[in-house]
N, C-alpha and C. Protein backbone atom coordinates (compact mmCIF):
# COMPACT_ATOMS: atom_id res chain seq x y z
N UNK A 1 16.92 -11.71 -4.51
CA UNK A 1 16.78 -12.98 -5.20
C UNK A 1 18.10 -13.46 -5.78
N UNK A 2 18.86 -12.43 -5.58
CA UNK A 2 20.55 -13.55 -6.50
C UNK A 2 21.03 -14.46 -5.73
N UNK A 3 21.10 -15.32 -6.82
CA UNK A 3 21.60 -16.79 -6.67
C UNK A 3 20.51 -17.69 -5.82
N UNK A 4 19.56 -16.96 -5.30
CA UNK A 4 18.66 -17.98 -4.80
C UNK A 4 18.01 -19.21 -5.59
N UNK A 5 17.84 -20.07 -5.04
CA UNK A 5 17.40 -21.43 -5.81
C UNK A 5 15.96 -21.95 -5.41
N UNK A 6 16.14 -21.62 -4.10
CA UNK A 6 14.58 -22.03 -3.41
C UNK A 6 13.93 -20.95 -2.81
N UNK A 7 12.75 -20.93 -2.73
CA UNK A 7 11.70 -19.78 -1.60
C UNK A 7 10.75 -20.56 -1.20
N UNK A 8 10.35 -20.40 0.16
CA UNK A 8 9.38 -20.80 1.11
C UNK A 8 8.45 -19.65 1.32
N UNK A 9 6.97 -19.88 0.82
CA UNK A 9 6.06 -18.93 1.10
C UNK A 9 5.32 -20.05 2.21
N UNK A 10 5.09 -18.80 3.54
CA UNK A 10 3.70 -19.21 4.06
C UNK A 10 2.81 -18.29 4.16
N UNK A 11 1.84 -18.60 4.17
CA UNK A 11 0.80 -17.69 4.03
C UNK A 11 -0.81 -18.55 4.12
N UNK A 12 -1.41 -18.39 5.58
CA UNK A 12 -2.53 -19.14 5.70
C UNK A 12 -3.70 -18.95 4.52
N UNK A 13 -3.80 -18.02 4.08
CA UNK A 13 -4.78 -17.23 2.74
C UNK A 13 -4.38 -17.70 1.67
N UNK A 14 -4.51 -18.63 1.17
CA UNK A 14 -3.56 -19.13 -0.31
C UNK A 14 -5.14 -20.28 -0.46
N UNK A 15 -6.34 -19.36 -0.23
CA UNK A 15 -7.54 -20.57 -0.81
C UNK A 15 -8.46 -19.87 -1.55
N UNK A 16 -8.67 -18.82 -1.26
CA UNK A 16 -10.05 -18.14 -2.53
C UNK A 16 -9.42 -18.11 -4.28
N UNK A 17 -10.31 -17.61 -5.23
CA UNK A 17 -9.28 -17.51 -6.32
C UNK A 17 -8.48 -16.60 -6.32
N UNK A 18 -8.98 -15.23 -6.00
CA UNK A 18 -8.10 -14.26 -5.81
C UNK A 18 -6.68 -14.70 -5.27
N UNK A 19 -6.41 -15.10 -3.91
CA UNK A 19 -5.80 -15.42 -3.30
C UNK A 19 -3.96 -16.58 -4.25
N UNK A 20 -5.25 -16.74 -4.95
CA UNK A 20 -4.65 -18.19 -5.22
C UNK A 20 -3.67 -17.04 -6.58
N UNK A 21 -5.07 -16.40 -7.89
CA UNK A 21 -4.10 -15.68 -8.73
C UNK A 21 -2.47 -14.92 -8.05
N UNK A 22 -2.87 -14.34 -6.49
CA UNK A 22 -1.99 -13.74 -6.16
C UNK A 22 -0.62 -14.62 -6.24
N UNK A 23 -0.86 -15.62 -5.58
CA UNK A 23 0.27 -16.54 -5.34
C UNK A 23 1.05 -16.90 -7.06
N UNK A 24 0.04 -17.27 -7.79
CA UNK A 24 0.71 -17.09 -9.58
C UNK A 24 1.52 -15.92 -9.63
N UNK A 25 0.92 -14.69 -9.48
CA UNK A 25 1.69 -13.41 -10.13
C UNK A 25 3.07 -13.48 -9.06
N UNK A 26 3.43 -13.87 -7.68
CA UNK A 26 4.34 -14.05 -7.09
C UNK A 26 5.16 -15.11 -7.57
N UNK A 27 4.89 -16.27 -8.02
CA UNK A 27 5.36 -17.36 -8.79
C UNK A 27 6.24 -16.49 -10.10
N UNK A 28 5.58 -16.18 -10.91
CA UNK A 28 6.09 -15.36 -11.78
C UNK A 28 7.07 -14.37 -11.71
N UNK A 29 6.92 -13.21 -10.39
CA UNK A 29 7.75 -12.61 -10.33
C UNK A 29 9.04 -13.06 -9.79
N UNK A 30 9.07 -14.17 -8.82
CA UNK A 30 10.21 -14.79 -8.66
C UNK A 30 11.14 -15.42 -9.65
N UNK A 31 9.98 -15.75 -10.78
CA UNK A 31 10.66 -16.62 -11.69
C UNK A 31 11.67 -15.83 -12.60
N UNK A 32 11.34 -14.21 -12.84
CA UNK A 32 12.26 -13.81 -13.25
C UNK A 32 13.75 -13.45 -12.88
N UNK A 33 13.92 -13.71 -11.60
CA UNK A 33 15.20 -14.14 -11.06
C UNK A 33 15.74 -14.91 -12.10
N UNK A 34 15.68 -15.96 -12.56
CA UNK A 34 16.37 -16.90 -13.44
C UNK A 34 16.91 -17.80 -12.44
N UNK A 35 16.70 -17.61 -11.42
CA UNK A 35 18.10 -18.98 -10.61
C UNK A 35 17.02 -19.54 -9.90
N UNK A 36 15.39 -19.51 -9.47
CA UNK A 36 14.63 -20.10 -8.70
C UNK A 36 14.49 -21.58 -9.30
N UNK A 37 14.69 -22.78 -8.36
CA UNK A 37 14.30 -24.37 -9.16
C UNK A 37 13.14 -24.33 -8.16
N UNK A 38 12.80 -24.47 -6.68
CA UNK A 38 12.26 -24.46 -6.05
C UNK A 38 11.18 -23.70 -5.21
N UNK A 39 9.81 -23.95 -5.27
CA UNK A 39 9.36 -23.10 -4.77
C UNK A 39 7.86 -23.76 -3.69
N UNK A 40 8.19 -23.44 -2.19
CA UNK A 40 7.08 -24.45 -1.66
C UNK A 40 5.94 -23.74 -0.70
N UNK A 41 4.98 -23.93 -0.79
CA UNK A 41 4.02 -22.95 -0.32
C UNK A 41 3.50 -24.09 0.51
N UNK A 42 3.22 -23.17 2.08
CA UNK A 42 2.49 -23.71 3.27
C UNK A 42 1.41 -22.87 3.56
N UNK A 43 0.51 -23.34 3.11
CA UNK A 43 -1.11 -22.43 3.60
C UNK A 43 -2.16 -23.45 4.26
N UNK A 44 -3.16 -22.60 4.55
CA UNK A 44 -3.46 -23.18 6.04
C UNK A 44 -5.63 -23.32 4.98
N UNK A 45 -6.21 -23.79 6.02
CA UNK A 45 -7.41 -23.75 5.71
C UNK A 45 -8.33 -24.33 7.12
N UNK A 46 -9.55 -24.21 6.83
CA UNK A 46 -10.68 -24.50 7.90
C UNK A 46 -11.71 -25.39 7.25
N UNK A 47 -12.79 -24.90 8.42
CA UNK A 47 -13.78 -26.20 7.70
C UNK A 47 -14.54 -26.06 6.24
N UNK A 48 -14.36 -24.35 6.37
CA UNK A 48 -15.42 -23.92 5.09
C UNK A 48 -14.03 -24.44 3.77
N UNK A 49 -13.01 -24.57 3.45
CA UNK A 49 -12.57 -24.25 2.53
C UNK A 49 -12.52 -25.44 1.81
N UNK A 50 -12.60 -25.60 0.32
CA UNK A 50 -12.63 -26.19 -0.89
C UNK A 50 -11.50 -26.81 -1.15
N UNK A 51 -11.07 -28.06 -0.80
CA UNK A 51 -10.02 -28.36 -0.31
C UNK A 51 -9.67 -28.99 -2.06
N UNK A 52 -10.89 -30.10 -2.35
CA UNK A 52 -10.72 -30.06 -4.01
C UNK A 52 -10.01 -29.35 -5.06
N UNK A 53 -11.29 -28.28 -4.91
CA UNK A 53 -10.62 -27.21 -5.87
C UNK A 53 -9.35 -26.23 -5.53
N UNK A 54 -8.90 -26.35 -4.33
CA UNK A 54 -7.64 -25.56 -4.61
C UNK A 54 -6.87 -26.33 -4.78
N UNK A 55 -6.78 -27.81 -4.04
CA UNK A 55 -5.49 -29.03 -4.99
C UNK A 55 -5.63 -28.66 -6.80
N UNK A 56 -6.96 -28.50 -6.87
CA UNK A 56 -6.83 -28.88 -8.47
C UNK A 56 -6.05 -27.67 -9.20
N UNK A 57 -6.25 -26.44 -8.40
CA UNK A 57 -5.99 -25.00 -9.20
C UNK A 57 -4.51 -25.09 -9.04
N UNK A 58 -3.97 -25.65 -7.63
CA UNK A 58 -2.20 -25.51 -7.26
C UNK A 58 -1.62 -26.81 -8.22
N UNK A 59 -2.47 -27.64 -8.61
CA UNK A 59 -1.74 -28.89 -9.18
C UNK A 59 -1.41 -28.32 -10.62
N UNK A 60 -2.65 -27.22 -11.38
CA UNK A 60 -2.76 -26.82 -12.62
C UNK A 60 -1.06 -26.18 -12.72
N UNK A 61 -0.93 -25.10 -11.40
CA UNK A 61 0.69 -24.58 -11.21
C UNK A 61 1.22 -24.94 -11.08
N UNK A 62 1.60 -25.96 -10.39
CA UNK A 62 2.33 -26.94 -10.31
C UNK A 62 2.94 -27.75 -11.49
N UNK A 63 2.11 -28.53 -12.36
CA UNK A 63 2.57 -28.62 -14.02
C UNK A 63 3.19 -27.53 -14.73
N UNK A 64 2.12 -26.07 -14.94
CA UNK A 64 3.23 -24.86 -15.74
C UNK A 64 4.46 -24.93 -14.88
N UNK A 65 4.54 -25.22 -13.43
CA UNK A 65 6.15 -24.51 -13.40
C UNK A 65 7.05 -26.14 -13.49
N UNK A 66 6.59 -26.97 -13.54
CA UNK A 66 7.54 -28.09 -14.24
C UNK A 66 7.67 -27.66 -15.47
N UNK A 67 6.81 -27.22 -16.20
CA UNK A 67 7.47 -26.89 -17.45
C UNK A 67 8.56 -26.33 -18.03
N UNK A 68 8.91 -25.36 -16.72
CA UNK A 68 9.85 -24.28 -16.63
C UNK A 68 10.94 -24.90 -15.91
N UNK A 69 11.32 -26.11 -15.51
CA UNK A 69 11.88 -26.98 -14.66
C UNK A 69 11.92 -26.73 -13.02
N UNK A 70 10.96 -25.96 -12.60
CA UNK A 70 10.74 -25.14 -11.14
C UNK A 70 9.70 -26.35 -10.85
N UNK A 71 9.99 -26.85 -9.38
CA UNK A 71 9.63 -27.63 -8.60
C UNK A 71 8.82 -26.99 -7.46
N UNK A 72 7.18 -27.14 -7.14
CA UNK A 72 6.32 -26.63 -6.64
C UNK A 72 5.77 -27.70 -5.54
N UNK A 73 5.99 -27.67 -3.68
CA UNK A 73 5.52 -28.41 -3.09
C UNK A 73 3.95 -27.31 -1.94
N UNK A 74 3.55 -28.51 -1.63
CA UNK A 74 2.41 -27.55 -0.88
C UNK A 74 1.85 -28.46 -0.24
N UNK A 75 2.03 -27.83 1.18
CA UNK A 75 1.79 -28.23 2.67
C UNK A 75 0.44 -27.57 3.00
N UNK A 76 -0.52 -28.00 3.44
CA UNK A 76 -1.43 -27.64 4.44
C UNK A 76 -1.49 -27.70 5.84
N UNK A 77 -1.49 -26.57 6.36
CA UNK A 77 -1.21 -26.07 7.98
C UNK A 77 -2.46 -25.56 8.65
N UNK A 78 -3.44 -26.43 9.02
CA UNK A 78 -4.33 -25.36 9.82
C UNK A 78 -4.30 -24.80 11.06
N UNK A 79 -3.06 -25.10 11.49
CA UNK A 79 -2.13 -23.95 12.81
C UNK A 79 -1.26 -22.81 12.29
N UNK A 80 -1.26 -22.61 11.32
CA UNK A 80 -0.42 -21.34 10.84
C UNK A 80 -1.49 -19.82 10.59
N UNK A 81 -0.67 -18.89 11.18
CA UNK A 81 -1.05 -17.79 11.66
C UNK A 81 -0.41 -16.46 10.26
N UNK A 82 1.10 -16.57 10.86
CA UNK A 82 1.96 -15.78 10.50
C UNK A 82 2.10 -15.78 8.86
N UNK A 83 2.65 -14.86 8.56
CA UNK A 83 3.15 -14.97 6.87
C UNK A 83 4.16 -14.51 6.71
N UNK A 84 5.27 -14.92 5.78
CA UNK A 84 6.52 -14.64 5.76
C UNK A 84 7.02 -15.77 4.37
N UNK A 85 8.30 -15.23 3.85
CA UNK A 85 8.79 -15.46 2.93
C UNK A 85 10.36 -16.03 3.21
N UNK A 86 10.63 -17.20 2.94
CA UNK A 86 12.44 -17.26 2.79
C UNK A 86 12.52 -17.51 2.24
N UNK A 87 13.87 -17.59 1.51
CA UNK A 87 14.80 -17.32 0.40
C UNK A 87 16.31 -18.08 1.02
N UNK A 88 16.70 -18.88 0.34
CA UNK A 88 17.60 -19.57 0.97
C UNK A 88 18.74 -18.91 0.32
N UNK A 89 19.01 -17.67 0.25
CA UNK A 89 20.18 -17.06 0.05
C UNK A 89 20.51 -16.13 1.67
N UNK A 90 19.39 -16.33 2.35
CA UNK A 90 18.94 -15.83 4.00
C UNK A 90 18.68 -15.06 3.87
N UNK A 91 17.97 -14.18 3.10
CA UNK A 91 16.68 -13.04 3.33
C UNK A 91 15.51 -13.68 3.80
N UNK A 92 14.84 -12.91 4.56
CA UNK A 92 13.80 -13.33 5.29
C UNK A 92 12.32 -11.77 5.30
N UNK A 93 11.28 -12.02 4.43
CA UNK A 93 10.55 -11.11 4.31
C UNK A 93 9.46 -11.89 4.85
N UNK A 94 8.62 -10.62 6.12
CA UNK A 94 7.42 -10.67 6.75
C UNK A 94 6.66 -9.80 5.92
N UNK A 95 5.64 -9.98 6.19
CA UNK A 95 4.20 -9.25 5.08
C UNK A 95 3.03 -9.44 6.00
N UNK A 96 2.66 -7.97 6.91
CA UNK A 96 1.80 -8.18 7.77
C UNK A 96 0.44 -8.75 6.97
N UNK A 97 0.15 -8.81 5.62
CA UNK A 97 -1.07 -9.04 4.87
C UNK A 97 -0.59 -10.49 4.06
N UNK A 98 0.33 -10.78 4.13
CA UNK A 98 0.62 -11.87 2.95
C UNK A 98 0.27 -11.58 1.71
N UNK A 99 0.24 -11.97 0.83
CA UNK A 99 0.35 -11.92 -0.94
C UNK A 99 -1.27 -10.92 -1.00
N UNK A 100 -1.61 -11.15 -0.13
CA UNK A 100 -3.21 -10.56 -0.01
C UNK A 100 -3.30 -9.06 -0.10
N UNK A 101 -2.23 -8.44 -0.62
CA UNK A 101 -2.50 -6.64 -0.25
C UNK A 101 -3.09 -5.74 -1.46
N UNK A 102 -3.42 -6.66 -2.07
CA UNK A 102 -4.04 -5.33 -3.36
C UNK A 102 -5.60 -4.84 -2.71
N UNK A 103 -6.07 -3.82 -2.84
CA UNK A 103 -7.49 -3.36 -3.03
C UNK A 103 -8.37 -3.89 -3.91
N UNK A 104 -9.51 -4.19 -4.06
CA UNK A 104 -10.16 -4.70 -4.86
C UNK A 104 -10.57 -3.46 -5.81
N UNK A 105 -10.45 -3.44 -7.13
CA UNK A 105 -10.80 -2.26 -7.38
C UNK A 105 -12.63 -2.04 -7.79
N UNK A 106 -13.14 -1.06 -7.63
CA UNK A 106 -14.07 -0.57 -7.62
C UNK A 106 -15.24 -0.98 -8.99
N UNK A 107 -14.51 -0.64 -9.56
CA UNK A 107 -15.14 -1.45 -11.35
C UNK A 107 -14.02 -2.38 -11.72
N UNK A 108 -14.46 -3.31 -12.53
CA UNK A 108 -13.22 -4.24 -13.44
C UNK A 108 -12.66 -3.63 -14.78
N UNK A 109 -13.55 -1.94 -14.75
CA UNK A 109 -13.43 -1.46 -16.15
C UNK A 109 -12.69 -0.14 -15.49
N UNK A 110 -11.46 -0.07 -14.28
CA UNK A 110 -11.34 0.89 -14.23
C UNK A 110 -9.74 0.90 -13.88
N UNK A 111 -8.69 1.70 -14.34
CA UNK A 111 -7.66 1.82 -14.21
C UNK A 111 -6.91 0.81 -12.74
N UNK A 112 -6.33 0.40 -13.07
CA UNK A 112 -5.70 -0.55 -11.88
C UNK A 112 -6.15 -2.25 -11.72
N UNK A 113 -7.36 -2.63 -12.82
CA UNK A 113 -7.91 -3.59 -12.97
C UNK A 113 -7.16 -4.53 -12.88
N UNK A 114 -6.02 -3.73 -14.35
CA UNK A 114 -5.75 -5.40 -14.91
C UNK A 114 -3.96 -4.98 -14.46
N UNK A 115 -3.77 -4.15 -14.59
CA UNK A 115 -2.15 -3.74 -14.24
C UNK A 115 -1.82 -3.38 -12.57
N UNK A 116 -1.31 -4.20 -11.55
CA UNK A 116 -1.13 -4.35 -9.84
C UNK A 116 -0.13 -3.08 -9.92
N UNK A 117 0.83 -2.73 -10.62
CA UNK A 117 0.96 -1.50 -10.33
C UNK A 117 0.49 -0.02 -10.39
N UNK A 118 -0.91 -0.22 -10.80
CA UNK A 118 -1.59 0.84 -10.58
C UNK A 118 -2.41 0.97 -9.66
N UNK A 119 -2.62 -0.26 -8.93
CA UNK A 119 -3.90 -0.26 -8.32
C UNK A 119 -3.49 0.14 -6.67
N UNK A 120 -4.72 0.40 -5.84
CA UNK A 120 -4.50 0.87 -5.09
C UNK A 120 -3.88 -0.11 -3.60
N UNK A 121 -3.26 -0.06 -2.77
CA UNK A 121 -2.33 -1.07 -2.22
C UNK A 121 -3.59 -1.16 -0.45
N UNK A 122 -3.61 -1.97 0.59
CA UNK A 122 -4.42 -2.35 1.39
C UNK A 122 -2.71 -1.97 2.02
N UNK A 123 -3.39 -1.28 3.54
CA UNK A 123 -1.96 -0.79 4.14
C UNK A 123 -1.56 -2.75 5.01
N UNK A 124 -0.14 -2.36 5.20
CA UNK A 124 0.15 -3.33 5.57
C UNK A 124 1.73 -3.19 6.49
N UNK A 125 2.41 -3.60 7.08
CA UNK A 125 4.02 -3.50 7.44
C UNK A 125 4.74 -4.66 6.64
N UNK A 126 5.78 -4.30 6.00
CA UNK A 126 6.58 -4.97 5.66
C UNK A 126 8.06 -5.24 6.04
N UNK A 127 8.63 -6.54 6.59
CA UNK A 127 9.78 -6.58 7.07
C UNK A 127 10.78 -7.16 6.14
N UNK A 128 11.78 -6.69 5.93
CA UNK A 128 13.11 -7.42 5.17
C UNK A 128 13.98 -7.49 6.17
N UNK A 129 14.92 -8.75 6.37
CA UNK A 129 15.85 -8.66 7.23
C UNK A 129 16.92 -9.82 6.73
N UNK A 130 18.12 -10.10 7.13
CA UNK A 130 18.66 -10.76 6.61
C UNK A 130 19.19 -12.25 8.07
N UNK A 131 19.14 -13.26 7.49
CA UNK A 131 18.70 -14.12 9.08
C UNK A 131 20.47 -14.28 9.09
């Protein structure tokens, strides 16, 4: 993340809530970079999906990260497959699962609930490469 200014998430899965919290806690962790202004997410949807309510939930993020002066755009793709991350410093991260890799845990009352680094991870491949 140094010196990066912008990141491009795609990721067709960016519509249940889960899905959606994930994309926040990624928002967040980028943000502690300190140098992110930009950040634009391309996710995809079908016929079943709630097209309403996820404008309304990404628009809600969209305001907190103006607050923070971080600029939030979002494309809908219902031809997108792949998931992957850039970073316009030219890192380029694939995520065979997209933001989607936690386990659901078993109880909500049980270790790994509320803290993602405890919880148990959904296998996945991950690529870093530099373009």
């Amino acid at each position: 993340m140094q010196d990066a200014k912008s990141i491009v998430i795609e990721d067709p899965y960016i519509r249940l809530q889960h899905q959606i919290q994930n994309f926040v806690r990624f928002c967040e962790t980028v943000l502690k970079a300190g140098t992110i202004r930009k950040i634009s997410l391309i996710t995809g949807y079908d016929d079943k999906t709630q097209l309403a309510d996820i404008a309304e939930k990404l628009d809600e993020l969209k305001q907190s990260l103006l607050e923070l002066d971080v600029k939030l755009n979002v494309k809908l793709n219902s031809n997108i497959h792949d998931r992957e991350i850039r970073i316009d410093n030219g890192w380029i991260i694939k995520i065979g699962r997209g933001l989607d890799f936690f386990q659901k845990p078993v109880s909500w009352f049980e270790i790994g609930a509320n803290d993602l680094s405890l919880r148990k991870c959904l296998e996945t491949k991950v690529d870093i490469f530099r373009a």
